[in-house]
PDB file of N, CA and C in Angstrom:
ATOM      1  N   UNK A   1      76.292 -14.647  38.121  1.00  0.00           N
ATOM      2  CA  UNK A   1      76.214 -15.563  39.237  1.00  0.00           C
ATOM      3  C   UNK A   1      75.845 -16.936  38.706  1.00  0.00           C
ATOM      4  N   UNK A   2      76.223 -18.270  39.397  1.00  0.00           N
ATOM      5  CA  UNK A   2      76.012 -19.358  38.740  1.00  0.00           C
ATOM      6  C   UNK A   2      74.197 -19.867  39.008  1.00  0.00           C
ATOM      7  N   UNK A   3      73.772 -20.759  38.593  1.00  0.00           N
ATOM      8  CA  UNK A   3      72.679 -21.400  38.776  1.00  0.00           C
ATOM      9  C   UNK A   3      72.328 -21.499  40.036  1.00  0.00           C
ATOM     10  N   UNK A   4      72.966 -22.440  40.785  1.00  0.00           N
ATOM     11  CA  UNK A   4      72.906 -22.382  42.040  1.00  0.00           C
ATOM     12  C   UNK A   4      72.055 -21.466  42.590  1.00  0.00           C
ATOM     13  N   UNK A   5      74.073 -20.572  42.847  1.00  0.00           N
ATOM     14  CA  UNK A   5      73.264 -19.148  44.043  1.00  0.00           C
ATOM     15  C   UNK A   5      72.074 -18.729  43.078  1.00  0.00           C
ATOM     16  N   UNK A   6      72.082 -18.824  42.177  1.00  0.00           N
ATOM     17  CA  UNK A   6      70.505 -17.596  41.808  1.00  0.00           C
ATOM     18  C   UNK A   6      69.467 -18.485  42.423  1.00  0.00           C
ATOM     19  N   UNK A   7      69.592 -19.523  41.989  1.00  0.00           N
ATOM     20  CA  UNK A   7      68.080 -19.979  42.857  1.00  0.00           C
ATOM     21  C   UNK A   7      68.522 -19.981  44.275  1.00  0.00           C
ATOM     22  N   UNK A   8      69.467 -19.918  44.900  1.00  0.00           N
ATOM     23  CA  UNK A   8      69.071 -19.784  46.700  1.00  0.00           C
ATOM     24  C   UNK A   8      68.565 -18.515  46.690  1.00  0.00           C
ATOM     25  N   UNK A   9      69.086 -17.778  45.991  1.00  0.00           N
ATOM     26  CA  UNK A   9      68.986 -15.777  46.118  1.00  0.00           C
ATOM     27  C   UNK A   9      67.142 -15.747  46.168  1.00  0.00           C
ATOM     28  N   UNK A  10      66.861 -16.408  44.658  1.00  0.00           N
ATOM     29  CA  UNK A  10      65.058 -16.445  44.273  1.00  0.00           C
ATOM     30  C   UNK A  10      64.643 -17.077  45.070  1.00  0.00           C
ATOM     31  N   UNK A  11      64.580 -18.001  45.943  1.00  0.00           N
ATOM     32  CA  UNK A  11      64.230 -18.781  46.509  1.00  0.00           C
ATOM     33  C   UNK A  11      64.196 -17.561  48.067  1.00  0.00           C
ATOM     34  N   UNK A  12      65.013 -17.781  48.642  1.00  0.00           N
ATOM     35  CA  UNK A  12      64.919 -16.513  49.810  1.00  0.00           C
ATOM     36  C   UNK A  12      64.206 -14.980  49.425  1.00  0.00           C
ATOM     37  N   UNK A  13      64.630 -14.250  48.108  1.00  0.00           N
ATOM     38  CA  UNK A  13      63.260 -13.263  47.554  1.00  0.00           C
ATOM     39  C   UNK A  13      61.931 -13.342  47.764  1.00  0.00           C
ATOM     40  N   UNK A  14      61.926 -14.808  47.303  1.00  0.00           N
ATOM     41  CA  UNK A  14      60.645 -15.113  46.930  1.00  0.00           C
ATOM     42  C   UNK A  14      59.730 -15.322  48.479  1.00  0.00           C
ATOM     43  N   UNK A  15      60.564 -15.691  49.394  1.00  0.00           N
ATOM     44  CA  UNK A  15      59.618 -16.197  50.764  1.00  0.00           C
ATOM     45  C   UNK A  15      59.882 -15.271  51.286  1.00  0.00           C
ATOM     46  N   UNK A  16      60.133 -13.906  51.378  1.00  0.00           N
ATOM     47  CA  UNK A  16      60.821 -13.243  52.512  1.00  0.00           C
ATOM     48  C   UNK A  16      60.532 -11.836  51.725  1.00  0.00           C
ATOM     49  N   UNK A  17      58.819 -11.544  51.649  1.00  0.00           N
ATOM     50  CA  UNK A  17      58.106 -10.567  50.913  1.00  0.00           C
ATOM     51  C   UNK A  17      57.875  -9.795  51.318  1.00  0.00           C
ATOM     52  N   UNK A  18      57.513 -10.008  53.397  1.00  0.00           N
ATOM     53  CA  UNK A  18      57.035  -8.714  53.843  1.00  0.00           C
ATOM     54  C   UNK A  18      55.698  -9.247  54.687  1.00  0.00           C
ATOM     55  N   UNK A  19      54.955 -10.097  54.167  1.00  0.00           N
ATOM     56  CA  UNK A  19      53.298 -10.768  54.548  1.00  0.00           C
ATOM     57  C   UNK A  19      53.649 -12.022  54.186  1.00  0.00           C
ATOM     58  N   UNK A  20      52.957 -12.714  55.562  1.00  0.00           N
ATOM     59  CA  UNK A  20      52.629 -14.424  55.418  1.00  0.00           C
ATOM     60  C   UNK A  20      52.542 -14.713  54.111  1.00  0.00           C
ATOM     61  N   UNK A  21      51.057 -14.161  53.653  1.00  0.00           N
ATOM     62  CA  UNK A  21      50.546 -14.351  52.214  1.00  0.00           C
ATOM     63  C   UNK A  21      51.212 -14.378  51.198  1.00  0.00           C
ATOM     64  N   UNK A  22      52.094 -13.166  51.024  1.00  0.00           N
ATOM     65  CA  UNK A  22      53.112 -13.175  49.872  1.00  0.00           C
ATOM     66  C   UNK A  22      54.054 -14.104  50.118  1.00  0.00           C
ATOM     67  N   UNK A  23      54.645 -14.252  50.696  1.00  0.00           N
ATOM     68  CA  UNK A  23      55.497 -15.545  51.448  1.00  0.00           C
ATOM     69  C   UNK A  23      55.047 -16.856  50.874  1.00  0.00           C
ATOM     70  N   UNK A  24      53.931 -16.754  51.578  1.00  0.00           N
ATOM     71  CA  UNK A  24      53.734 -18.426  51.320  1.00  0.00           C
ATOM     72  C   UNK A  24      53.046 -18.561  49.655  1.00  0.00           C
ATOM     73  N   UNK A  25      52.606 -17.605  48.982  1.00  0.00           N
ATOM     74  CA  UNK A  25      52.215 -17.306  47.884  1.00  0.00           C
ATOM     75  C   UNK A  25      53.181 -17.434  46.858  1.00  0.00           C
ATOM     76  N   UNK A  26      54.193 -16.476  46.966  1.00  0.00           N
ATOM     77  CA  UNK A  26      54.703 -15.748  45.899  1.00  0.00           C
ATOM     78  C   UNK A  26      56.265 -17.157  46.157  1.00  0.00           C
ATOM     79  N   UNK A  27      56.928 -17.198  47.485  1.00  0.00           N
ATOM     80  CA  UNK A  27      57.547 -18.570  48.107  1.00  0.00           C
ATOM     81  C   UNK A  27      56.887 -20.358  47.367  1.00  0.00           C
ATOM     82  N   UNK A  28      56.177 -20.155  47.701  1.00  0.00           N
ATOM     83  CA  UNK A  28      55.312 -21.268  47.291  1.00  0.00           C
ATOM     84  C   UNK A  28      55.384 -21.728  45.530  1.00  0.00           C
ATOM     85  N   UNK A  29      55.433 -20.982  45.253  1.00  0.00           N
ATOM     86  CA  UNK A  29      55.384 -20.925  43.761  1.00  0.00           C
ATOM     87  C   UNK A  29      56.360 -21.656  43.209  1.00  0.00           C
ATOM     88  N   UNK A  30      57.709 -20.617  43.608  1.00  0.00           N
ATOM     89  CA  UNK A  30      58.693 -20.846  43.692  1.00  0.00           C
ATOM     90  C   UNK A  30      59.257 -22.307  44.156  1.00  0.00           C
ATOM     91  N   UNK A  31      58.767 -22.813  45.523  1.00  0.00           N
ATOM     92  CA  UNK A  31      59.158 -23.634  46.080  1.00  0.00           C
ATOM     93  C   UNK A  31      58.885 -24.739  45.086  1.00  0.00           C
ATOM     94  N   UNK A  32      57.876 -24.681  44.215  1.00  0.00           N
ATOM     95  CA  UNK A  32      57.158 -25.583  43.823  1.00  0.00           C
ATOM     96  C   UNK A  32      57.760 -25.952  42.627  1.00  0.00           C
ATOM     97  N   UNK A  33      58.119 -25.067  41.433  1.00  0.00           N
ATOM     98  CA  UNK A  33      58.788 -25.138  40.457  1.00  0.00           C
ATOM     99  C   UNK A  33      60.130 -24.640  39.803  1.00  0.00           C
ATOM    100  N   UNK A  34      60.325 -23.484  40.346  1.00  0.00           N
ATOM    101  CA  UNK A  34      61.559 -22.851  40.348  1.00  0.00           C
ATOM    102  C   UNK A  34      62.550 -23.832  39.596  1.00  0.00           C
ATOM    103  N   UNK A  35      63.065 -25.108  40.605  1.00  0.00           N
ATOM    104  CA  UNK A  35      64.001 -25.924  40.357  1.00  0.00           C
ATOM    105  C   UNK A  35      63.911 -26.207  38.861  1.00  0.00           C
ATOM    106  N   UNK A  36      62.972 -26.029  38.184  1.00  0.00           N
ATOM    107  CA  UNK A  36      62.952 -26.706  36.807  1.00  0.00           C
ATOM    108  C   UNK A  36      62.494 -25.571  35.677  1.00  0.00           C
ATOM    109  N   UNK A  37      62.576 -24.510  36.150  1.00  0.00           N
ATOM    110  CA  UNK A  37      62.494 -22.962  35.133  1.00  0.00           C
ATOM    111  C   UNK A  37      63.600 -22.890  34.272  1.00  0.00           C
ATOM    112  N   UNK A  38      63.525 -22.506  33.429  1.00  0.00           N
ATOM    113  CA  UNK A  38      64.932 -22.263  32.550  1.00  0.00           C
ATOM    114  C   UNK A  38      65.292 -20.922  32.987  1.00  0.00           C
ATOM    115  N   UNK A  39      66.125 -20.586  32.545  1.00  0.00           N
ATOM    116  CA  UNK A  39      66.717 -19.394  32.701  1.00  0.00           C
ATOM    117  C   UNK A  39      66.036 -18.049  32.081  1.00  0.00           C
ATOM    118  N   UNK A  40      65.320 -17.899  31.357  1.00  0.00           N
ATOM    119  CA  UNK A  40      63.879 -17.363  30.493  1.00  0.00           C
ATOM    120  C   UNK A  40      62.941 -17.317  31.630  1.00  0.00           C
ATOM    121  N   UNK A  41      62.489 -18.416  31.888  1.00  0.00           N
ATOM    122  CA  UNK A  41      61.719 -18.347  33.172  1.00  0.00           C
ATOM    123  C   UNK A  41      61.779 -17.613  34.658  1.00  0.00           C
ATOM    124  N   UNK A  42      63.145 -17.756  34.696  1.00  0.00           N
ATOM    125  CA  UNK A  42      64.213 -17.475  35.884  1.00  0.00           C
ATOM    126  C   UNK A  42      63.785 -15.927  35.562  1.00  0.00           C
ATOM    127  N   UNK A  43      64.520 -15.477  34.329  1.00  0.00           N
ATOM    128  CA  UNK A  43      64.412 -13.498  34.642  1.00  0.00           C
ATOM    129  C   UNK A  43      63.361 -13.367  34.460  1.00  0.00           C
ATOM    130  N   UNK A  44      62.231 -14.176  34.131  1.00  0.00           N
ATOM    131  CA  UNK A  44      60.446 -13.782  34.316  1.00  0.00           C
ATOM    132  C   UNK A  44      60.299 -13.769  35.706  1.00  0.00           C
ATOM    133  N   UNK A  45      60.465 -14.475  36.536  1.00  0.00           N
ATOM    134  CA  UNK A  45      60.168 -14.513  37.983  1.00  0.00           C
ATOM    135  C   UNK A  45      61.058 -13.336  38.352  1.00  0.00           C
ATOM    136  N   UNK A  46      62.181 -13.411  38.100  1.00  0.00           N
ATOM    137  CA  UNK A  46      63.271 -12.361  39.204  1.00  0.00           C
ATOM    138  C   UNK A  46      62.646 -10.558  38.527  1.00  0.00           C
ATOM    139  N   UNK A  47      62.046 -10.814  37.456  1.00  0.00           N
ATOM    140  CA  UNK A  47      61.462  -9.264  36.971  1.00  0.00           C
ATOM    141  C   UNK A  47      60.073  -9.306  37.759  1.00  0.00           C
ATOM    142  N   UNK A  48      59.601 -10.702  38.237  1.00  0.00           N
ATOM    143  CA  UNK A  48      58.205 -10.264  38.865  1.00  0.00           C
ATOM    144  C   UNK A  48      58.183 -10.187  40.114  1.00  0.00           C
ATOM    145  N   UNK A  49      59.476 -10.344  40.754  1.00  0.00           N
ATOM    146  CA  UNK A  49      60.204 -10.009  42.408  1.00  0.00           C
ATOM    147  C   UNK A  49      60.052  -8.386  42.250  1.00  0.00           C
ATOM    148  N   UNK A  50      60.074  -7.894  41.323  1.00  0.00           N
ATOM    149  CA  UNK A  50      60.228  -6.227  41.558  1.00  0.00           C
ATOM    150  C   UNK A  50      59.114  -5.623  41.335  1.00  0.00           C
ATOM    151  N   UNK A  51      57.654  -6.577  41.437  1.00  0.00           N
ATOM    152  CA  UNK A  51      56.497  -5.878  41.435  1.00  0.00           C
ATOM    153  C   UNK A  51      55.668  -5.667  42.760  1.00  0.00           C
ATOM    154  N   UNK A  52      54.930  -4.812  43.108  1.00  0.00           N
ATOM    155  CA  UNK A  52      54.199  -4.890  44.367  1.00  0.00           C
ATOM    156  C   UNK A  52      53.496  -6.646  45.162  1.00  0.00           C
ATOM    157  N   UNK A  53      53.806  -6.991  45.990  1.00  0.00           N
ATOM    158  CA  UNK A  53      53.092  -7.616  46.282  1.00  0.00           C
ATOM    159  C   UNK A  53      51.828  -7.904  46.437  1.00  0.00           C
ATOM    160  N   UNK A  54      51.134  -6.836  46.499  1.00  0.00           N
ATOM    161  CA  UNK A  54      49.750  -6.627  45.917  1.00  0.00           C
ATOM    162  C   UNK A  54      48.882  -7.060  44.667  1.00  0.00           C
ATOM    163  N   UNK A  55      49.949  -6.579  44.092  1.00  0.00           N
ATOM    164  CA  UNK A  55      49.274  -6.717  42.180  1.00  0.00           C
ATOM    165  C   UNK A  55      49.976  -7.963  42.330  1.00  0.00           C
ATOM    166  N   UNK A  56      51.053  -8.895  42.263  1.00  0.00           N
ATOM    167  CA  UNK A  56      51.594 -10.255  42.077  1.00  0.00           C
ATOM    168  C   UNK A  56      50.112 -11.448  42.727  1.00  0.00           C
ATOM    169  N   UNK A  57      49.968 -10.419  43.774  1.00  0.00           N
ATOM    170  CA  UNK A  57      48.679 -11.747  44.372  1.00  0.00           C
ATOM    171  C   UNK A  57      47.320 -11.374  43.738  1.00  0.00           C
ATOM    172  N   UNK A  58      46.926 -10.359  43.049  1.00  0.00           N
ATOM    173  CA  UNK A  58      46.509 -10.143  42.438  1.00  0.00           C
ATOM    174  C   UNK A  58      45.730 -10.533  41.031  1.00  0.00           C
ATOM    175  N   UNK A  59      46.911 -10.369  40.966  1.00  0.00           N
ATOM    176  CA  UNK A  59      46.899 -11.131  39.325  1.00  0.00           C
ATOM    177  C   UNK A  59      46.476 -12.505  39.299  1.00  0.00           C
ATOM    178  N   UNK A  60      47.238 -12.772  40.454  1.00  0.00           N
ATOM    179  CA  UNK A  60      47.410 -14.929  40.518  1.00  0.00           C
ATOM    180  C   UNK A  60      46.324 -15.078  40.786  1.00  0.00           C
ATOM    181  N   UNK A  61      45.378 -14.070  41.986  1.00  0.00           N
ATOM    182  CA  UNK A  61      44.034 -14.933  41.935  1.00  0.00           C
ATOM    183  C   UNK A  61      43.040 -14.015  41.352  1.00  0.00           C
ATOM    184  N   UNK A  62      43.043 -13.362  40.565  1.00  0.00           N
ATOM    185  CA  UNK A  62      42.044 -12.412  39.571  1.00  0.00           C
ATOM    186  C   UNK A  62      41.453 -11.719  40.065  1.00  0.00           C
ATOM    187  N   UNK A  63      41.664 -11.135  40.845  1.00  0.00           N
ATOM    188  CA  UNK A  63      40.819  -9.997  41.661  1.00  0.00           C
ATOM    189  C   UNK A  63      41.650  -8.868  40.700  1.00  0.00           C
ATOM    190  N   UNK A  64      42.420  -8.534  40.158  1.00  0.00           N
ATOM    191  CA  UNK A  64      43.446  -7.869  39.572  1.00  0.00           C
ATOM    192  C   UNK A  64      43.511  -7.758  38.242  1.00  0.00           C
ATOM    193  N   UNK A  65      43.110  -6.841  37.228  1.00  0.00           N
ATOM    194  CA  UNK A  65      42.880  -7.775  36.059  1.00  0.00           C
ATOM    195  C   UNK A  65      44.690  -7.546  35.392  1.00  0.00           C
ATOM    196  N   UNK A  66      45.197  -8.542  34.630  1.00  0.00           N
ATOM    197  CA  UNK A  66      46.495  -8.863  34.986  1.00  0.00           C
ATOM    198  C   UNK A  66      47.341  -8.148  33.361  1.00  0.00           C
ATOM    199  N   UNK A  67      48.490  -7.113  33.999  1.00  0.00           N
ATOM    200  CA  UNK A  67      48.985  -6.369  32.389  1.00  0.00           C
ATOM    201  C   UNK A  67      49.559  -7.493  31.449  1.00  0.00           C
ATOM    202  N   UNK A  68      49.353  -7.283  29.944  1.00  0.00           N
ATOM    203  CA  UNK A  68      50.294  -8.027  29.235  1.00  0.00           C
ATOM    204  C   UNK A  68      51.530  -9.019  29.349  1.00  0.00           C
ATOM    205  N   UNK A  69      52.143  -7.644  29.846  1.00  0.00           N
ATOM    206  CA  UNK A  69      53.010  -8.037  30.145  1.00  0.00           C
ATOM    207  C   UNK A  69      53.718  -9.304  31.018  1.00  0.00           C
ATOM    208  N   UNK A  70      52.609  -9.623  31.976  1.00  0.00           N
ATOM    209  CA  UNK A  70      53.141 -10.911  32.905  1.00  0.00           C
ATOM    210  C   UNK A  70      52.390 -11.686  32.718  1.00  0.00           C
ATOM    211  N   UNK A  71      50.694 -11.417  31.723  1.00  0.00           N
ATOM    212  CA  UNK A  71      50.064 -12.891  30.997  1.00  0.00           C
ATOM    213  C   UNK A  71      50.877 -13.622  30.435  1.00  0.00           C
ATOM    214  N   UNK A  72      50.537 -14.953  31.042  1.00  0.00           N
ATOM    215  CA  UNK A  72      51.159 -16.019  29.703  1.00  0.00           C
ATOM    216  C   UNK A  72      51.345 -17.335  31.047  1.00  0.00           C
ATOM    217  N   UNK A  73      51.852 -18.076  30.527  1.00  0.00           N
ATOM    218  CA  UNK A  73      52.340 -19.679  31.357  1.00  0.00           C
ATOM    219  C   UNK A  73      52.710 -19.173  32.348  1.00  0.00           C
ATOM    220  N   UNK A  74      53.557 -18.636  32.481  1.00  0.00           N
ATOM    221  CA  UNK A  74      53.872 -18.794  33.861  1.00  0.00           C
ATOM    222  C   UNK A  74      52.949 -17.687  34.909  1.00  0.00           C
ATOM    223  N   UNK A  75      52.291 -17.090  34.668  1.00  0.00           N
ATOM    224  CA  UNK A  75      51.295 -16.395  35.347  1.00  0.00           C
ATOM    225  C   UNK A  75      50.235 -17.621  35.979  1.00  0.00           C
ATOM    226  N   UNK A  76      50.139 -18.224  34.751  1.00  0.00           N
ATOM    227  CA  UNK A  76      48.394 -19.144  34.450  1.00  0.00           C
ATOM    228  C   UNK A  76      49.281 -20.861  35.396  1.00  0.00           C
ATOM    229  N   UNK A  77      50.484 -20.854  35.597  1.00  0.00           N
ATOM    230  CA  UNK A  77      51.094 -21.977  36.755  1.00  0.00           C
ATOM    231  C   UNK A  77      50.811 -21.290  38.102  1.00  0.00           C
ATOM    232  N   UNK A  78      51.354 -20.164  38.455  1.00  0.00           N
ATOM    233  CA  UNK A  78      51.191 -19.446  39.614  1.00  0.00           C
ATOM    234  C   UNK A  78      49.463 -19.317  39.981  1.00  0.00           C
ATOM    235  N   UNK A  79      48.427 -18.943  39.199  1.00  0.00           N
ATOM    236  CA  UNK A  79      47.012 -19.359  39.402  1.00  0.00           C
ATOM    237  C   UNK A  79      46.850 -20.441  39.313  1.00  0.00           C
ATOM    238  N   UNK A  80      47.348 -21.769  38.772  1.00  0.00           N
ATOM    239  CA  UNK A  80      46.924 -22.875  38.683  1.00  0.00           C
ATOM    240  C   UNK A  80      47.285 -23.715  40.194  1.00  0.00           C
ATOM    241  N   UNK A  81      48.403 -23.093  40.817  1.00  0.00           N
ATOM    242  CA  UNK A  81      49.223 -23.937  41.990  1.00  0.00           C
ATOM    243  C   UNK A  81      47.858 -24.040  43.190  1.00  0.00           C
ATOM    244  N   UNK A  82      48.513 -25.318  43.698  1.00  0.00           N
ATOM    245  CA  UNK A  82      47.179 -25.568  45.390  1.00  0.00           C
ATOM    246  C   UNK A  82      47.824 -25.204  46.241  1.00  0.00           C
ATOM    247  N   UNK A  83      48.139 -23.924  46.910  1.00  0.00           N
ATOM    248  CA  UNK A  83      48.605 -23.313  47.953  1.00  0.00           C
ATOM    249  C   UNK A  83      48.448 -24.086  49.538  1.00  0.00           C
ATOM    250  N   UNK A  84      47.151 -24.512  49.303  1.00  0.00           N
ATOM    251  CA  UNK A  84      46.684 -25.382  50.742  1.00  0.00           C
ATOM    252  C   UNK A  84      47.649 -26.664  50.255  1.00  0.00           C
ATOM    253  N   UNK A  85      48.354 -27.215  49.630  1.00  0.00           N
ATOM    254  CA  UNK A  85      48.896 -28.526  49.870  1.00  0.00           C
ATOM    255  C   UNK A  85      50.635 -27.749  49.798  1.00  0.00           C
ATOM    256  N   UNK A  86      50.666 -26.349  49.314  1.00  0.00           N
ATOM    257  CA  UNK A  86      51.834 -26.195  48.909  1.00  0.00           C
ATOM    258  C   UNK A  86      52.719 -25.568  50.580  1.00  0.00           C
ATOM    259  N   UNK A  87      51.655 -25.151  51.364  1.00  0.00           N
ATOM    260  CA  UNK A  87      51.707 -24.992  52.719  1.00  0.00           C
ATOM    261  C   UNK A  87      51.687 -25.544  53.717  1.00  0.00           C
ATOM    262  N   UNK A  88      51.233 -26.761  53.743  1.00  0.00           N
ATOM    263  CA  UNK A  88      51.170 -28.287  54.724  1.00  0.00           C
ATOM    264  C   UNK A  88      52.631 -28.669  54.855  1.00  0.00           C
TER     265      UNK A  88
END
């Protein structure tokens, strides 16, 4: 699929989780940087679309202690983001 549709596809994944929270959370994120992920980045997010919404919000705000596997930058952007301005 081209660039584009994948980010409308991630972009609608991403807000359309199931809960406000994940929505505006896991959406938000997305909304926020997505546009400028590489494609590396891109199948990091679209592999972390297939995790519970639970553990994803989890992780981001440490109540969760977070596997290997999804430590690293782009975990530590998703905890770093201001949700209250990313929701206004």
């Amino acid at each position: 699929m081209d660039h584009e549709t994948r980010l409308k596809r991630l972009s609608f994944r991403s807000s359309h989780r199931g809960t406000r929270e994940a929505d505006m959370m896991i959406g938000g994120f997305f909304a926020t940087y997505g546009a400028t992920w590489t494609t590396e980045q891109l199948d990091w997010f679209e592999a972390l679309l297939e995790q519970q919404d639970v553990d994803i919000m989890g992780w981001a705000i440490g109540s969760i202690v977070c596997p290997p596997e999804w430590e690293g930058p782009m975990m530590q952007a998703m905890r770093d983001i201001d949700y209250v301005t990313v929701v206004k």
